[in-house]
Protein backbone atom coordinates (compact mmCIF):
# COMPACT_ATOMS: atom_id res chain seq x y z
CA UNK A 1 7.47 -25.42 16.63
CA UNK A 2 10.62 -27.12 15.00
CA UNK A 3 12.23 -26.21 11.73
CA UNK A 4 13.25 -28.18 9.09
CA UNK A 5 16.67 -29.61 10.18
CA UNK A 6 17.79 -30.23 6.38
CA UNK A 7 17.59 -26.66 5.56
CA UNK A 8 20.00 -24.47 7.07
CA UNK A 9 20.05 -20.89 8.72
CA UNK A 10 21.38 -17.64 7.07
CA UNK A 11 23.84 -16.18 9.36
CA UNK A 12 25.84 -19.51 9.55
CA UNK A 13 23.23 -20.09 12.95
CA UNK A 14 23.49 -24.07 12.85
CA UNK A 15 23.60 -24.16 16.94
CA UNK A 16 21.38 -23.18 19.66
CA UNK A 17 23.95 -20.27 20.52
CA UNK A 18 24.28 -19.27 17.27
CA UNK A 19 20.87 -19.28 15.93
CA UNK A 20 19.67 -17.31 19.20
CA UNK A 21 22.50 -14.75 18.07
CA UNK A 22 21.09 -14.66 14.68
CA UNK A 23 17.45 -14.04 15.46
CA UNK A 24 18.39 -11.29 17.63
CA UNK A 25 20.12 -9.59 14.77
CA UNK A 26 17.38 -9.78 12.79
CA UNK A 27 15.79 -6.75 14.29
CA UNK A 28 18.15 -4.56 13.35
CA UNK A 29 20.69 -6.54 10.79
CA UNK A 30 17.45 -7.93 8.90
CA UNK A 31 18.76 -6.71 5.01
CA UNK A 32 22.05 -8.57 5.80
CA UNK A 33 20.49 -11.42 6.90
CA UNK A 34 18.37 -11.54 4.09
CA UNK A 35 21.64 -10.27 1.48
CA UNK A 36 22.90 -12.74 2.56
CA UNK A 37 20.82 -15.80 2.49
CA UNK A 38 19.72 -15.17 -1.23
CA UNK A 39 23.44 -14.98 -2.93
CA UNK A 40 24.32 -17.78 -0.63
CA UNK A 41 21.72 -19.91 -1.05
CA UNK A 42 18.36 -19.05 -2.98
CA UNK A 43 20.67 -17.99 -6.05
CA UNK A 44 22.20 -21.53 -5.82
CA UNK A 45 18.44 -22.56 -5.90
CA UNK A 46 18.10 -23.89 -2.50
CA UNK A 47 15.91 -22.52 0.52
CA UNK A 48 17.19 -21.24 3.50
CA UNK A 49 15.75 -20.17 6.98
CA UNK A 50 15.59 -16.51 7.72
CA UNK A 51 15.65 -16.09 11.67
CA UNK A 52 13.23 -13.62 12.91
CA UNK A 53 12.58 -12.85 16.43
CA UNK A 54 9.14 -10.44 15.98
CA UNK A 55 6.74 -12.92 14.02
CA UNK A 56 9.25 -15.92 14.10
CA UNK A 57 11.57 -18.06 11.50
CA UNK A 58 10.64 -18.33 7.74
CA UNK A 59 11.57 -20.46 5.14
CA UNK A 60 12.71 -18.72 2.06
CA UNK A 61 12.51 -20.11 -1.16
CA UNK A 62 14.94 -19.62 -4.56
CA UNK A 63 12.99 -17.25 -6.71
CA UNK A 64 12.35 -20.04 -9.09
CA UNK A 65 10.06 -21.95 -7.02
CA UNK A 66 7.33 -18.94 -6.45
CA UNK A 67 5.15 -20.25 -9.25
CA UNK A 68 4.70 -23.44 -6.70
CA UNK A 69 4.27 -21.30 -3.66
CA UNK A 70 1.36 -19.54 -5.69
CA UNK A 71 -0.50 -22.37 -6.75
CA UNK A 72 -0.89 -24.25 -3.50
CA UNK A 73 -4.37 -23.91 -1.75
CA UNK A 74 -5.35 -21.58 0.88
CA UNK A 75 -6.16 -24.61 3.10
CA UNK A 76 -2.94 -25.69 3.22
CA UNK A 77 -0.56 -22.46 2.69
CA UNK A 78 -2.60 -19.37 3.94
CA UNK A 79 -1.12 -15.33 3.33
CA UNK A 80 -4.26 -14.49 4.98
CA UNK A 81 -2.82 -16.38 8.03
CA UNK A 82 0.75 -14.24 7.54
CA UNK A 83 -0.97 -11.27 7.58
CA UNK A 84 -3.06 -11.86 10.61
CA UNK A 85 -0.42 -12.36 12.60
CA UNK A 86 1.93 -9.87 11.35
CA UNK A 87 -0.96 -7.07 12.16
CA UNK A 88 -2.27 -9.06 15.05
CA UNK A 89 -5.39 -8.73 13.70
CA UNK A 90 -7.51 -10.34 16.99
CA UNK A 91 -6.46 -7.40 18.83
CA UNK A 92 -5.92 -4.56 16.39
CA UNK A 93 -7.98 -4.73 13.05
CA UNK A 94 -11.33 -4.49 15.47
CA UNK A 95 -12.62 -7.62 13.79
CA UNK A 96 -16.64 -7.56 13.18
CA UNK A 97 -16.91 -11.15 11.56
CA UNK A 98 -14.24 -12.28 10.51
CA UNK A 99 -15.14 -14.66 7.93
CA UNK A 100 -17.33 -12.06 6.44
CA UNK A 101 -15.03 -9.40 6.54
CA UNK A 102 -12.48 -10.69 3.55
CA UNK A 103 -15.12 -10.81 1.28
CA UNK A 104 -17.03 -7.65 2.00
CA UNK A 105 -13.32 -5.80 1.57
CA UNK A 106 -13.10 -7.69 -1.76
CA UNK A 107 -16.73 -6.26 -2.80
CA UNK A 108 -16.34 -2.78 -1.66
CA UNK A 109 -12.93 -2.64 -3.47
CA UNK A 110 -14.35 -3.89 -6.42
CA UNK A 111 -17.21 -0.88 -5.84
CA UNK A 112 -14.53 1.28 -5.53
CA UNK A 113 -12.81 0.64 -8.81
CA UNK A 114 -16.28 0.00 -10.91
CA UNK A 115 -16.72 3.92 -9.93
CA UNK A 116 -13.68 5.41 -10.28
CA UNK A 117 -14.97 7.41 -13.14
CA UNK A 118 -17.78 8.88 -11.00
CA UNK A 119 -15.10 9.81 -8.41
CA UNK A 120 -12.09 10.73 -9.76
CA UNK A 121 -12.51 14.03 -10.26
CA UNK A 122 -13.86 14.69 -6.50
CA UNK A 123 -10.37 13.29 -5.44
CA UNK A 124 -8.46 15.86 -6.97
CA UNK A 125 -10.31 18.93 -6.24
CA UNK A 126 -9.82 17.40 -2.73
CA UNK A 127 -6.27 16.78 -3.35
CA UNK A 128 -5.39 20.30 -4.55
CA UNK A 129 -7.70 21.40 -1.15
CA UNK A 130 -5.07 19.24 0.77
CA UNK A 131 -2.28 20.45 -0.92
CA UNK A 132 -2.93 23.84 -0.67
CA UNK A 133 -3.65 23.76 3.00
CA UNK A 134 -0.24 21.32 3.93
CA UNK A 135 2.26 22.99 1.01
CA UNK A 136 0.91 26.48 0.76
CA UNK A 137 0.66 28.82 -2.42
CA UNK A 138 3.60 31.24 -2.24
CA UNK A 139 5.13 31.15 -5.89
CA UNK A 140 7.79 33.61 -4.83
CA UNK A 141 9.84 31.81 -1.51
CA UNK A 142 10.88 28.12 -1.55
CA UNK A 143 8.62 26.37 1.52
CA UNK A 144 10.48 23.54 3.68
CA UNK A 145 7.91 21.03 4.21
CA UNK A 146 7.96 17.58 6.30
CA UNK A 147 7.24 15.38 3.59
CA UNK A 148 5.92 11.61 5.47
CA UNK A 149 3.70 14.43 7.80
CA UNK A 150 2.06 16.69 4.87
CA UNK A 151 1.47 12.73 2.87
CA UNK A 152 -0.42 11.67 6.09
CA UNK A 153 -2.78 14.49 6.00
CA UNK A 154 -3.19 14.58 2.57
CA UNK A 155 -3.99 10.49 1.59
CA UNK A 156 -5.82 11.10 5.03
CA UNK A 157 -8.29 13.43 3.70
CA UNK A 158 -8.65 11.75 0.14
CA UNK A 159 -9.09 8.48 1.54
CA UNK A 160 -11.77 9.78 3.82
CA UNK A 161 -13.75 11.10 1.29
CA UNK A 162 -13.96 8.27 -0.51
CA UNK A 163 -15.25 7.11 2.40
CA UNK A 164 -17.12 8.89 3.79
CA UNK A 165 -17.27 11.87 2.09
CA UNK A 166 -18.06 15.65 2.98
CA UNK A 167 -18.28 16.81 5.34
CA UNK A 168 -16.23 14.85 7.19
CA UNK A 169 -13.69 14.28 5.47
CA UNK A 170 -13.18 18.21 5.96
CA UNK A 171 -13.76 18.12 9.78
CA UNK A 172 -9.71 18.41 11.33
CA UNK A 173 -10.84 16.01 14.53
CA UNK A 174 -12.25 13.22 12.46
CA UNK A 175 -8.76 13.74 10.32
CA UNK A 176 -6.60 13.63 12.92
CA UNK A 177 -7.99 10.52 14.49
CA UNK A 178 -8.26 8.73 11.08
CA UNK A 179 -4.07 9.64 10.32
CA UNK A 180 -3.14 8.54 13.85
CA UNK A 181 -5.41 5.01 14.56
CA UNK A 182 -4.09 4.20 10.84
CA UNK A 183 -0.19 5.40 11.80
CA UNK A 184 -0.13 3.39 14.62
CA UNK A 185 -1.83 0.32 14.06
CA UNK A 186 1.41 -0.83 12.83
CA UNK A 187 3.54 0.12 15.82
CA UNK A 188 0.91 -1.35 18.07
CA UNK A 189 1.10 -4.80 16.09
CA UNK A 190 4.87 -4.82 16.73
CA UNK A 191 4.68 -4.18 20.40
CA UNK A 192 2.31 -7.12 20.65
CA UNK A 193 4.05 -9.72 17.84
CA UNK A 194 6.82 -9.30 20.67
CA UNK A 195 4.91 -10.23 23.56
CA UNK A 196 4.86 -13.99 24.51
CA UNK A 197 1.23 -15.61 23.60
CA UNK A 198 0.53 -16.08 26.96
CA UNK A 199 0.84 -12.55 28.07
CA UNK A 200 -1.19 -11.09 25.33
CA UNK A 201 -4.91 -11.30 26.82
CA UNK A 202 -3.48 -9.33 29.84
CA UNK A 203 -1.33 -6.54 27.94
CA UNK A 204 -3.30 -6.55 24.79
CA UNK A 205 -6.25 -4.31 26.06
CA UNK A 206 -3.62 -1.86 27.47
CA UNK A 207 -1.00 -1.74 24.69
CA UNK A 208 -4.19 -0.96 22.42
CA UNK A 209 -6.21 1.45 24.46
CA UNK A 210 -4.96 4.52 22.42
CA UNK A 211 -5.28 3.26 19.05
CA UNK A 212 -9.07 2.47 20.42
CA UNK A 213 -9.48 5.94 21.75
CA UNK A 214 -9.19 7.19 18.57
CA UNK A 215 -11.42 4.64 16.69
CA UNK A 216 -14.13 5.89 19.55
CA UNK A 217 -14.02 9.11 18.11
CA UNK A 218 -13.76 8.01 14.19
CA UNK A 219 -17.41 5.94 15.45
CA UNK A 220 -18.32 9.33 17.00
CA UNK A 221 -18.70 11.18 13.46
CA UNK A 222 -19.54 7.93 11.28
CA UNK A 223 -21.86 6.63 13.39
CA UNK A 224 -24.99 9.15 12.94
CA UNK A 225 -24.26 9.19 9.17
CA UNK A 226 -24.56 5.43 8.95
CA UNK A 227 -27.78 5.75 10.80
CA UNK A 228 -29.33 8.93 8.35
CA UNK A 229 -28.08 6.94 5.43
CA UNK A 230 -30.30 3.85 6.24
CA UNK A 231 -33.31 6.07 7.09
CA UNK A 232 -32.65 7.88 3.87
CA UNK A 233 -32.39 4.44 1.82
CA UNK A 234 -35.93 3.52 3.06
CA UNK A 235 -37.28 5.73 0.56
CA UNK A 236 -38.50 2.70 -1.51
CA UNK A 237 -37.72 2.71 -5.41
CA UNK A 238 -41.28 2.76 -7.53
CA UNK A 239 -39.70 0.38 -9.73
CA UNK A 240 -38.56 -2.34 -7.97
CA UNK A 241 -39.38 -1.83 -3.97
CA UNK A 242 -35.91 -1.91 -2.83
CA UNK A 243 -34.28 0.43 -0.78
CA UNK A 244 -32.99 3.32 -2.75
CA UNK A 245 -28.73 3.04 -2.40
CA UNK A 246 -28.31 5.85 -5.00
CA UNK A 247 -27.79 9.36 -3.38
CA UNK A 248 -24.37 8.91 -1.77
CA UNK A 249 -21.04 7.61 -3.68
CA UNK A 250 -18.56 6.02 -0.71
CA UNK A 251 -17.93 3.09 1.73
CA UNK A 252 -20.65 3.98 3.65
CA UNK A 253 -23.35 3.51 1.03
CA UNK A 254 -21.54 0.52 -0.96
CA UNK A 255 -21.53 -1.04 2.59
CA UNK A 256 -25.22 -0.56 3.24
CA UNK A 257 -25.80 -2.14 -0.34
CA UNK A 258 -24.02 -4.92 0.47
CA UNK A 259 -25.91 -6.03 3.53
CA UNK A 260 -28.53 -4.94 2.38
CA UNK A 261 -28.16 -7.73 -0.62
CA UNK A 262 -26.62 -10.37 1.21
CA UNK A 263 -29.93 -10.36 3.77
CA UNK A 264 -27.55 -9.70 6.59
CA UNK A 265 -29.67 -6.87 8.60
CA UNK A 266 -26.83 -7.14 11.07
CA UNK A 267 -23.80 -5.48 9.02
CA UNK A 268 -26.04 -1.84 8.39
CA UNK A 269 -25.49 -1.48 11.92
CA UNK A 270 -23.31 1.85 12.45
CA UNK A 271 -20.75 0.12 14.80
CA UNK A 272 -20.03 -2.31 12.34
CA UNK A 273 -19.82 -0.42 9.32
CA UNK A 274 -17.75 2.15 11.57
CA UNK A 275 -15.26 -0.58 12.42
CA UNK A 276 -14.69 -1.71 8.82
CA UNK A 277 -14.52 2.19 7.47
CA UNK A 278 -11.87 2.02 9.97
CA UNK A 279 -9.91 -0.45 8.86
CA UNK A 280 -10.46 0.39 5.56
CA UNK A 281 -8.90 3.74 6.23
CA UNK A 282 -6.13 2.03 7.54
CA UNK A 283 -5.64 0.01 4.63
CA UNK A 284 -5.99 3.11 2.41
CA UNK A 285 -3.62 5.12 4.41
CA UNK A 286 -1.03 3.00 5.30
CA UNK A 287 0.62 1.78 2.23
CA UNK A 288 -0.03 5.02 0.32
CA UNK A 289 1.74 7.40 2.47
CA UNK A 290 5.16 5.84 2.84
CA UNK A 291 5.20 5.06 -1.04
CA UNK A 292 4.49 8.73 -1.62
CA UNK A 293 7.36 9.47 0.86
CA UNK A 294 9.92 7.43 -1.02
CA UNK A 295 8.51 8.73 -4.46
CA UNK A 296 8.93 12.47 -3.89
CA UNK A 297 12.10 11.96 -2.23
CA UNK A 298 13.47 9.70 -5.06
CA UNK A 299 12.51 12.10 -7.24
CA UNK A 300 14.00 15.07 -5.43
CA UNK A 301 17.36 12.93 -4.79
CA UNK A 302 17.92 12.36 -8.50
CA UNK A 303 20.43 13.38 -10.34
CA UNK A 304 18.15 14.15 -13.17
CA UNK A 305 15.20 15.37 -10.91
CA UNK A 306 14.33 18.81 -12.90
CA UNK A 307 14.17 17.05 -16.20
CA UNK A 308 11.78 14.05 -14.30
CA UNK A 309 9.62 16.80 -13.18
CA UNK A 310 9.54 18.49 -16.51
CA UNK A 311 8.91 15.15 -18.26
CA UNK A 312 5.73 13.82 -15.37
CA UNK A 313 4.39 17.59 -16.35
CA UNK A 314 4.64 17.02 -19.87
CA UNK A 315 2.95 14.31 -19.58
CA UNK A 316 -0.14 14.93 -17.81
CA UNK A 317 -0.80 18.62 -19.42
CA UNK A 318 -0.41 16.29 -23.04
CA UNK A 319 -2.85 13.78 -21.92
CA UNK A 320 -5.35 16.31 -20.23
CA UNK A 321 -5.19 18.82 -23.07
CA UNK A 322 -6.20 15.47 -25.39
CA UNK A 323 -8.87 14.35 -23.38
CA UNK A 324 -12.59 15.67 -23.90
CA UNK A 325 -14.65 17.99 -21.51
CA UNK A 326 -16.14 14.72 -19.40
CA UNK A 327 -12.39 12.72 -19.73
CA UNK A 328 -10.26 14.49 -17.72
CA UNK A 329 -9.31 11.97 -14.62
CA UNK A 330 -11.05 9.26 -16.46
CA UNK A 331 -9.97 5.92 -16.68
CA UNK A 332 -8.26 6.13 -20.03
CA UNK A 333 -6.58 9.25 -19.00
CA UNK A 334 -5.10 7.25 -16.03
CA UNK A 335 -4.25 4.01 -18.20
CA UNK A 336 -2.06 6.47 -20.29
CA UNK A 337 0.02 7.94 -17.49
CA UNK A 338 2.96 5.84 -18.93
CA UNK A 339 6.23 8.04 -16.69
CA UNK A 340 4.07 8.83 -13.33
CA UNK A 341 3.46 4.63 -13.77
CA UNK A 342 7.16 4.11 -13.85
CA UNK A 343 8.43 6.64 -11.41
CA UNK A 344 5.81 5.27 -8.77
CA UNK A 345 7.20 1.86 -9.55
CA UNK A 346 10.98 2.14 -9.74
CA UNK A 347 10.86 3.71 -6.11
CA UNK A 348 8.58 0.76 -4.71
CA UNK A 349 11.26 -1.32 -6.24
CA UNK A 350 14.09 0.61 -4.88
CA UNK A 351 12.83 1.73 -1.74
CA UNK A 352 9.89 -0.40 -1.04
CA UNK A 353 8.69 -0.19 3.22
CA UNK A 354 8.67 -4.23 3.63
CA UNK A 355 11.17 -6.63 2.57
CA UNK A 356 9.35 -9.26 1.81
CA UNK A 357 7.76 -10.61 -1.36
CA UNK A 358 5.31 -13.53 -0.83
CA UNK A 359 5.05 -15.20 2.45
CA UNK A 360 2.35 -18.12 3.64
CA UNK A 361 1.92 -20.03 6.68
CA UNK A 362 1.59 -23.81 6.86
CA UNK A 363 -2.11 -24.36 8.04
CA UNK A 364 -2.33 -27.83 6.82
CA UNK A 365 -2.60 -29.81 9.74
CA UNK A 366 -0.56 -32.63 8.71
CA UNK A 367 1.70 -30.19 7.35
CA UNK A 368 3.28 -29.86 3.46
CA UNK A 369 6.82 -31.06 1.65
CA UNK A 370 8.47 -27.93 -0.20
CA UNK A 371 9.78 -29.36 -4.15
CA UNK A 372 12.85 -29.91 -2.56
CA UNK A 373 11.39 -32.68 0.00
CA UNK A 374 11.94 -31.06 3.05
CA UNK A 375 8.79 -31.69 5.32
CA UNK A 376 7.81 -27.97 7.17
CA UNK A 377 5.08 -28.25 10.43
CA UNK A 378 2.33 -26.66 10.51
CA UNK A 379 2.51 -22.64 11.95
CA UNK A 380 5.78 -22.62 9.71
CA UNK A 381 5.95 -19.82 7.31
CA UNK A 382 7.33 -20.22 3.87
CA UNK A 383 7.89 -17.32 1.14
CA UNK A 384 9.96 -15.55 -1.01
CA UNK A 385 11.82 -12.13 -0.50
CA UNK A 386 11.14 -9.14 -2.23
CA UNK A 387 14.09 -7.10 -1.57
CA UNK A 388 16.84 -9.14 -2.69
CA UNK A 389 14.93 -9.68 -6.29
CA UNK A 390 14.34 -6.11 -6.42
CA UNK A 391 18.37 -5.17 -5.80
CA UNK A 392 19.53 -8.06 -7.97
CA UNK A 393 22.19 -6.62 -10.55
CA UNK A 394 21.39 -10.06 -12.57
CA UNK A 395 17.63 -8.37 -12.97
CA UNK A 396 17.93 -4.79 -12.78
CA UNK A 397 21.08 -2.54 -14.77
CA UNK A 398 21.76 -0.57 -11.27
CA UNK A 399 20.08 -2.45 -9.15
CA UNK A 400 20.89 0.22 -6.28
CA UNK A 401 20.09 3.50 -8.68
CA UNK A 402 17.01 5.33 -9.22
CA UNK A 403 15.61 5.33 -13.12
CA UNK A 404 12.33 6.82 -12.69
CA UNK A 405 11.69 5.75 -16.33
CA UNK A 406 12.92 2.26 -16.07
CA UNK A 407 9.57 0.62 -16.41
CA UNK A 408 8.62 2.70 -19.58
CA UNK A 409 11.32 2.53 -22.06
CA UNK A 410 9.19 0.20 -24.07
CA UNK A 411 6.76 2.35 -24.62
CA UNK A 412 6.34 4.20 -28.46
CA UNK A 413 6.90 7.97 -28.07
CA UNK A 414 5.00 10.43 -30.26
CA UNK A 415 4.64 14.34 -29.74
CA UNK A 416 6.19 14.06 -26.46
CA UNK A 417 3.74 11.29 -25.31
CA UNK A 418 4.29 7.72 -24.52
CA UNK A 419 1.89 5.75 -26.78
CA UNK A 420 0.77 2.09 -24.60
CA UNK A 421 -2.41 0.53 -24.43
CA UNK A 422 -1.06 -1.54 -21.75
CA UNK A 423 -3.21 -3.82 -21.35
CA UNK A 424 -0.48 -6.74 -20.61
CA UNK A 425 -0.12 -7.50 -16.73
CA UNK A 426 3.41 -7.79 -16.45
CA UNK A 427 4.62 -5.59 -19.87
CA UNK A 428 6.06 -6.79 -22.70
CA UNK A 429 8.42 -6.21 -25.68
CA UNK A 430 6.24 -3.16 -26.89
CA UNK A 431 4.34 -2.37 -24.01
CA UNK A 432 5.35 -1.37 -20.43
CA UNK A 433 4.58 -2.59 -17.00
CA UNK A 434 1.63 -0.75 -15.60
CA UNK A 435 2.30 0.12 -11.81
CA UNK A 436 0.18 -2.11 -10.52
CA UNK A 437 0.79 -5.14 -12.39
CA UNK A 438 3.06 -8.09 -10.65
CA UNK A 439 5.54 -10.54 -11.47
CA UNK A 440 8.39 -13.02 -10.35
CA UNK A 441 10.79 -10.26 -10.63
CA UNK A 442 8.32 -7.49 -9.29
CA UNK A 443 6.37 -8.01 -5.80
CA UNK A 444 6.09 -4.91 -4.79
CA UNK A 445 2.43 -5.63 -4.23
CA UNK A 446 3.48 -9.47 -3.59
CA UNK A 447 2.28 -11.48 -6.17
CA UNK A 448 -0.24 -14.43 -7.13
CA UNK A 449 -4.60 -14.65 -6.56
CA UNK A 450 -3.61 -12.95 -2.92
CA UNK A 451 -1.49 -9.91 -4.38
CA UNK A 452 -2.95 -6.56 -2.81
CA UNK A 453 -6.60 -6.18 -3.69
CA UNK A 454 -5.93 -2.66 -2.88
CA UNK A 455 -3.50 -1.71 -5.57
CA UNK A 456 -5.65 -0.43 -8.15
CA UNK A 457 -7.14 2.19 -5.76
CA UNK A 458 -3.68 3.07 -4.10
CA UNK A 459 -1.89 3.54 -7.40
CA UNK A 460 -4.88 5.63 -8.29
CA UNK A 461 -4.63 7.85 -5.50
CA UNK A 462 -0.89 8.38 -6.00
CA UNK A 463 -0.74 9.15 -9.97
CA UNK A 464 -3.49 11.23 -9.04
CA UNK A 465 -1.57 12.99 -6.05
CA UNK A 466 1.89 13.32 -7.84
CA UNK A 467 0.07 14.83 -10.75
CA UNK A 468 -1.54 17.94 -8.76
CA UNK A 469 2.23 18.16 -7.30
CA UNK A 470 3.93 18.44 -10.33
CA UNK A 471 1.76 20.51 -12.13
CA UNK A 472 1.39 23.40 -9.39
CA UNK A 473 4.56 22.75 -7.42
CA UNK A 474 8.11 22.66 -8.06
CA UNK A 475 10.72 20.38 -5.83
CA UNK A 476 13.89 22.01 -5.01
CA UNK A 477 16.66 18.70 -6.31
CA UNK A 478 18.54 17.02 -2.86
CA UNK A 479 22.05 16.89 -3.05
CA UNK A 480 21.65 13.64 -1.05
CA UNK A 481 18.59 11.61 -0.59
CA UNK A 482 18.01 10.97 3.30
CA UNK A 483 18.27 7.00 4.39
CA UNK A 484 15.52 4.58 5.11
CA UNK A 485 15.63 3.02 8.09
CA UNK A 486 14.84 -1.19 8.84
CA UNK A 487 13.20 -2.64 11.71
CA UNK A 488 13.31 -5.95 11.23
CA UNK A 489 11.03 -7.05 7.65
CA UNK A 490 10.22 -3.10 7.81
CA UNK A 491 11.94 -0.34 6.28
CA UNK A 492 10.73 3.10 7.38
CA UNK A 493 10.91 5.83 4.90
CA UNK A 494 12.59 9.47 6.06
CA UNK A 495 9.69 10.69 8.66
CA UNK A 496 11.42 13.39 9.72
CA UNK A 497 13.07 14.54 6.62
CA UNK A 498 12.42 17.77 4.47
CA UNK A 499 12.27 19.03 1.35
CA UNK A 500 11.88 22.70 -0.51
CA UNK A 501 8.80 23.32 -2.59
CA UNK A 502 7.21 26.38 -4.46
CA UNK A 503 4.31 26.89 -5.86
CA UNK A 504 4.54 27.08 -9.84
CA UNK A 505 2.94 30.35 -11.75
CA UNK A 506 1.15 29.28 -14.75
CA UNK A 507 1.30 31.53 -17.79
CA UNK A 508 -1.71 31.12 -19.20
CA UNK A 509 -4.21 33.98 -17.73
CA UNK A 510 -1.71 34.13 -14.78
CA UNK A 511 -3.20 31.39 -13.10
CA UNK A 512 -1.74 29.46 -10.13
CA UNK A 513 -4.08 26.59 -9.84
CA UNK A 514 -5.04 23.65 -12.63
């Protein structure tokens, strides 16, 4: 596949020799390839061609023109295409049917959000259950604690509840399977995006064989639930004849219900709805655990970090002695939780795991013309950093520092309280940018129709999880926050870092739990 010739390379690679040079590099020297390439040439408004020797080059466009990328139609630019390849989704994402499975993700995270009033208070107590049994509950000795490990376990056990719920999500093999297929899927999709297309049938099977080991025993505990659920549905409703979807609240009943509705008798099979829970959990798990990473050790690192804890404490004791009896962890409660909203968002900003923004492949077959003329083949991806935006001293007052309260300084403070309604997508004037909202100048869940249908429920999970921390833990401050680590568009948080925690003693009645 050729590039554009008009457009030219970041790291000056305008030969064969020096372009091979440069896409080597980009495993390791990705950021200053990227660094680069925008002050060079996106902030001179022209696009330029990041090399990139896992999932190939990519055309990156000045920030200006991502209003055009988003509006062009999936038949000719496709992120579902990117994504594909950049989990090599054939070989790892156990694919039922894949033109079905988009849409029934779409559904059941629309289920999952509708309910998130019936739910929300399940995830805590199992929350505080996970905390409790990763971080302990001495109150008198500081605790050093792997922090990317203990966030592993923990989203691992929240998101299998909403899954799947108890008991399994309390059973330690099911866990550890779940934490590992969805820690490695990643790693496994970069071992094959190196491998040469025609070597992939042969080394595919064995370069996944682990990762499918573990799904084998995920199916083990799913499948006879899938399998009582559907015998337990039969129990016809008197009202309307229809199988009765109502006793159970997770993926495996929403999924039921939905082929169940769509006449597909096919998809309540347990090895399909086992496959999907998996990669659902993967979904769940993956994104969540390095954000919670970076947040706690942003906020640990900071130079302000007791008063940020004391203010996210604030807070949430404010908000949840305002609420009534039935609104604590309710969805107005969580539209409120103005700081824990921009603390969560200031470190995906800062220390986000993926450099990129927006990013599409060409699957027109004739191929497209950027606004600039260039023509671009088909198979040729075009996007937009994230990174570089998000570090951008002309956009952010210290780029490179942490202000966990960045995103809320619009927001109207009375009794200790921020007062928002937010109900603005991006934040304005008077209100503040929610966490999961998106912009031109904010992709840290990309941006567009295709942003991360998954936000809502991730962002959920961590203002939840960050709010149990704060309130019944305190984090010793870092003199230094530990470095993040890129491989290639990646950037690892601190896996094998530490930090000190205690558990706090709450005056009231002596208690140590809320």
């Amino acid at each position: 596949m050729g590039t554009p010739p008009g457009i030219p390379w970041a790291g000056n690679g305008q030969d064969v020799l020096s372009r091979a040079r440069t896409t080597f590099r980009s495993v390791f020297g990705m950021r200053e390839l990227i660094e680069e390439g925008y002050y060079k040439y996106s902030k001179r408004e022209k696009p330029f061609i990041l090399p990139n020797l896992i999932t190939g080059p990519e055309i990156i466009l000045p920030t200006s023109q991502l209003p055009w990328l988003c509006e062009q139609p999936d038949q000719d630019l496709s992120q579902y295409e990117v994504n594909r390849q950049f989990l090599q989704a054939d070989n790892t994402m156990l694919l039922v049917f894949p033109h079905r499975d988009a849409s029934h993700v779409n559904f059941i995270i629309k289920q999952m959000m509708k309910k998130i009033d019936d739910y929300a208070g399940n995830i805590v107590e199992e929350i505080k259950f996970a905390l409790e049994l990763n971080w302990g509950n001495d109150t008198e000795e500081w605790q050093e604690i792997s922090v990317f490990a203990t966030m592993l376990n923990i989203v691992t056990r929240v998101a299998s509840m909403v899954l799947v719920g108890n008991p399994i999500c309390r059973n330690e093999d099911y866990i550890n399977s779940s934490s590992i297929f969805a820690k490695d899927v990643i790693l496994t999709a970069g071992l094959l995006n190196i491998l040469p297309s025609f070597l992939k049938p042969l080394f595919a099977p064995l370069i996944t064989a682990y990762d499918r080991f573990h799904y084998r025993k995920i199916a083990k505990y799913i499948n006879p639930v899938v399998k009582n659920r559907w015998s337990e549905s039969q129990a016809f409703s008197a009202t309307d004849g229809k199988p009765d979807f109502s006793q159970h609240n997770d993926y495996v009943q929403w999924a039921l219900r939905d082929a169940f509705n769509q006449g597909l008798p096919s998809e309540t099979e347990p090895p399909v709805i086992s496959k999907r829970l998996a990669i659902l959990g993967f979904a769940s798990i993956q994104s969540t655990v390095p954000t919670t990473t970076n947040v706690l050790f942003d906020i640990a690192a900071s130079t302000t970090s007791i008063d940020l804890q004391k203010t996210l404490r604030e807070e949430i004791s404010t908000l949840m002695r305002l609420a009534s009896t039935d609104g604590i962890w309710k969805r107005p409660l969580l539209n409120d939780m103005i700081h824990f909203d921009s603390a969560v968002r200031e470190s995906i900003r800062l220390n986000h795991f993926v450099s990129r923004g927006v990013m599409k492949m060409v699957v027109r077959p004739e191929g497209i013309s950027l606004q600039s003329g260039e023509h671009v083949p088909v198979g040729m991806k075009i996007g937009v950093t994230g990174w570089t935006v998000h570090h951008d001293k002309d956009i952010y007052e210290d780029a490179y520092g942490y202000h966990a309260f960045r995103f809320c300084k619009a927001a109207k403070v009375k009794d200790g309280l921020a007062q928002s309604s937010v109900k603005s997508s991006k934040g304005s004037a008077d209100q503040p940018a929610p966490l999961v909202s998106t912009s031109e100048n904010f992709m840290g869940f990309s941006h567009g129709k295709h942003a991360c249908p998954g936000r809502f429920f991730a962002a959920l999970v961590i203002k939840l999880l960050l709010a149990q921390i704060v309130l019944n833990y305190d984090i010793e401050p870092l003199e230094e926050r530990p470095t993040n680590h890129w491989f290639n568009n990646s950037i690892g948080p601190p896996i094998w870092s530490k930090i000190r925690i205690r558990r706090r003693k709450h005056e009231s009645c002596g208690k140590t739990d809320v």
